[in-house]
Protein backbone atom coordinates (compact mmCIF):
# COMPACT_ATOMS: atom_id res chain seq x y z
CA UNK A 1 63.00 114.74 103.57
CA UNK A 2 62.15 115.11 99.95
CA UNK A 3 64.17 113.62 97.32
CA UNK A 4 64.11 113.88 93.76
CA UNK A 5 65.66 111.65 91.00
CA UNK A 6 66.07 112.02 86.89
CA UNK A 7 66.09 109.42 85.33
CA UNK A 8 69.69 108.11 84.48
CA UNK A 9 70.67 110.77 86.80
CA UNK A 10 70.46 112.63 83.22
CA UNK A 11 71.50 117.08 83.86
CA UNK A 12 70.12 118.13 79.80
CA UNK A 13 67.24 117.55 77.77
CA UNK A 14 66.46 118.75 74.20
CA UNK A 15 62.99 121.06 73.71
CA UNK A 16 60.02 118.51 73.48
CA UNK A 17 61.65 115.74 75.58
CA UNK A 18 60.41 113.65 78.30
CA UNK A 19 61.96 114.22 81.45
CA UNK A 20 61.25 111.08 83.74
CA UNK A 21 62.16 110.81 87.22
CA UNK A 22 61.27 109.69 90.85
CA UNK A 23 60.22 111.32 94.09
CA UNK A 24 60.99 110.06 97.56
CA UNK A 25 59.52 111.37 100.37
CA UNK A 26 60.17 110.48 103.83
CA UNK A 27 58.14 113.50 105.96
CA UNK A 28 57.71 113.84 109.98
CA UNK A 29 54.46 114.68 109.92
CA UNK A 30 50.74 114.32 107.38
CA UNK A 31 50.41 116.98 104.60
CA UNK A 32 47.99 118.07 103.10
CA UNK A 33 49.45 117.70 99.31
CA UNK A 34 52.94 117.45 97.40
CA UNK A 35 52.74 119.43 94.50
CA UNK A 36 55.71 118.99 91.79
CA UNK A 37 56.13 121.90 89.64
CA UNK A 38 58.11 122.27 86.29
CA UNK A 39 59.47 125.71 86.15
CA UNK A 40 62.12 128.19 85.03
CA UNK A 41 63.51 130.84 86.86
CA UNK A 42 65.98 133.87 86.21
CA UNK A 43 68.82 134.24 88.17
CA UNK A 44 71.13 137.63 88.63
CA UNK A 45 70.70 141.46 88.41
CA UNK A 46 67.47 142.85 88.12
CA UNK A 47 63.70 141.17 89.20
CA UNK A 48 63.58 137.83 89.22
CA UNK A 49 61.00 135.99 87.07
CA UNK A 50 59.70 132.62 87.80
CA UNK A 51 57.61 130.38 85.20
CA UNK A 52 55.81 127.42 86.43
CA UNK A 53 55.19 125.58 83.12
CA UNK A 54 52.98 122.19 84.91
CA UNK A 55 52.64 120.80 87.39
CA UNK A 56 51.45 117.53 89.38
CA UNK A 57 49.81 117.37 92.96
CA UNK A 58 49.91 113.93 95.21
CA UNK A 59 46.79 114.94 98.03
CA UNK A 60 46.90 113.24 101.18
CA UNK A 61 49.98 111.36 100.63
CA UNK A 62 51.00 108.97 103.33
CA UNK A 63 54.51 110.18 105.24
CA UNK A 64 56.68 107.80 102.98
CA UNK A 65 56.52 107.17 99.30
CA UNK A 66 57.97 106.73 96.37
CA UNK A 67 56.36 107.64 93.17
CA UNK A 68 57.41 107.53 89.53
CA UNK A 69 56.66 110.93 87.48
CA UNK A 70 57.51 112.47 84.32
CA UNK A 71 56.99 115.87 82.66
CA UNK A 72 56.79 117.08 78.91
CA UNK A 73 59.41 120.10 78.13
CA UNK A 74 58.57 122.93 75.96
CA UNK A 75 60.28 124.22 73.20
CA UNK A 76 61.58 127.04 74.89
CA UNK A 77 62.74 129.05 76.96
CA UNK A 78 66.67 127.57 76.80
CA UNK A 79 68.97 127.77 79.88
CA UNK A 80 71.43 130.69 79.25
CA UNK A 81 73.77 132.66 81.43
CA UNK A 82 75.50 135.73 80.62
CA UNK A 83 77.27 138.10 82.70
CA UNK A 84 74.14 140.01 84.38
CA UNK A 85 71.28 136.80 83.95
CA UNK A 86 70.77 133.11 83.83
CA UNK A 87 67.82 131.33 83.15
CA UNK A 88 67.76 128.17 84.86
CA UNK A 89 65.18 125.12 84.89
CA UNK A 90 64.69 123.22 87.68
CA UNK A 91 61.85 120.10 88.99
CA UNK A 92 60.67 121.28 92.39
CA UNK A 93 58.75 119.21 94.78
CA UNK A 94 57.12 121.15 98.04
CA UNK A 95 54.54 120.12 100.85
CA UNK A 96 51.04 121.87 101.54
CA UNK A 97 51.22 123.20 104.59
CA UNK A 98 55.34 124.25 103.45
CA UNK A 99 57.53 122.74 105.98
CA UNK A 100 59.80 120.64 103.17
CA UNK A 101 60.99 121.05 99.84
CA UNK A 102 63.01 119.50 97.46
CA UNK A 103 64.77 120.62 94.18
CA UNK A 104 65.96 119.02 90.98
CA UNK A 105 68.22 121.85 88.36
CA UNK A 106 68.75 120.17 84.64
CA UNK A 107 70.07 122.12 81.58
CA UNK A 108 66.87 122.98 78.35
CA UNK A 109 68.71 123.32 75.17
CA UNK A 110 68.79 122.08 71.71
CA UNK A 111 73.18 121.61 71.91
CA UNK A 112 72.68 119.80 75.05
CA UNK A 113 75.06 122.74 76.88
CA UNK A 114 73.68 125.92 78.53
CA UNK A 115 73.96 128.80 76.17
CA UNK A 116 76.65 131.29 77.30
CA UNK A 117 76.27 134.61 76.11
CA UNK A 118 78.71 137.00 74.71
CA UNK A 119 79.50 140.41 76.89
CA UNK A 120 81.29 141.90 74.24
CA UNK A 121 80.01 142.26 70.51
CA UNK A 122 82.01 143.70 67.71
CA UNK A 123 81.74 147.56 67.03
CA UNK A 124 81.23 146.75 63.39
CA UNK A 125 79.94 142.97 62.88
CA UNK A 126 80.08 143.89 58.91
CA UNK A 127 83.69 144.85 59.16
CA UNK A 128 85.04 143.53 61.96
């Protein structure tokens, strides 16, 4: 079992924040690492994309911990969704060999909401 915890159980961040959190870990058997991972992904029609912006990598961890961690955001990309895409940003914790995993989603954006895009524009946005 891998847990993981923001900070004041906090769901959005502004570009350039701290995001500070905690990982439990409670596994069956020795790993070789845990590697936590900041990342993006795309979500919808089309080929996904995945971004792994940093990461952090506890080697030979015992089976049960708890550790305190934080990451520094970028400026950008912010988490959108429209009707065919979303870009979503997640904290990710998995075990070397893979047998667990763990996931953390939180919202990137300068209004503290996800951006929702339009489907429709205007034929004219001069005129109306």
């Amino acid at each position: 079992m891998i847990h993981l915890d923001i900070q004041n159980q906090k769901t959005s961040f502004s570009p350039g924040e701290t995001i500070a959190a905690k990982i439990t870990w409670q596994l069956e058997k020795s790993v070789n690492a845990i590697e936590l991972r900041l990342f993006w992904h795309t979500n919808g029609k089309g080929t996904q994309d995945i971004n792994i912006v940093n990461t952090l990598r506890f080697t030979q961890p015992p089976q049960r911990d708890t550790r305190p961690f934080q990451f520094q955001l970028p400026s950008s990309p912010y988490s959108f969704s429209g009707k065919l895409i979303s870009l979503i940003w997640a904290i990710e914790a998995v075990t070397d060999p893979l047998d667990e995993a763990g996931r953390q989603e939180f919202i990137l954006s300068p209004t503290g909401r996800e951006i929702l895009l339009c489907d429709t524009f205007p034929a004219n946005p001069v005129n109306g």
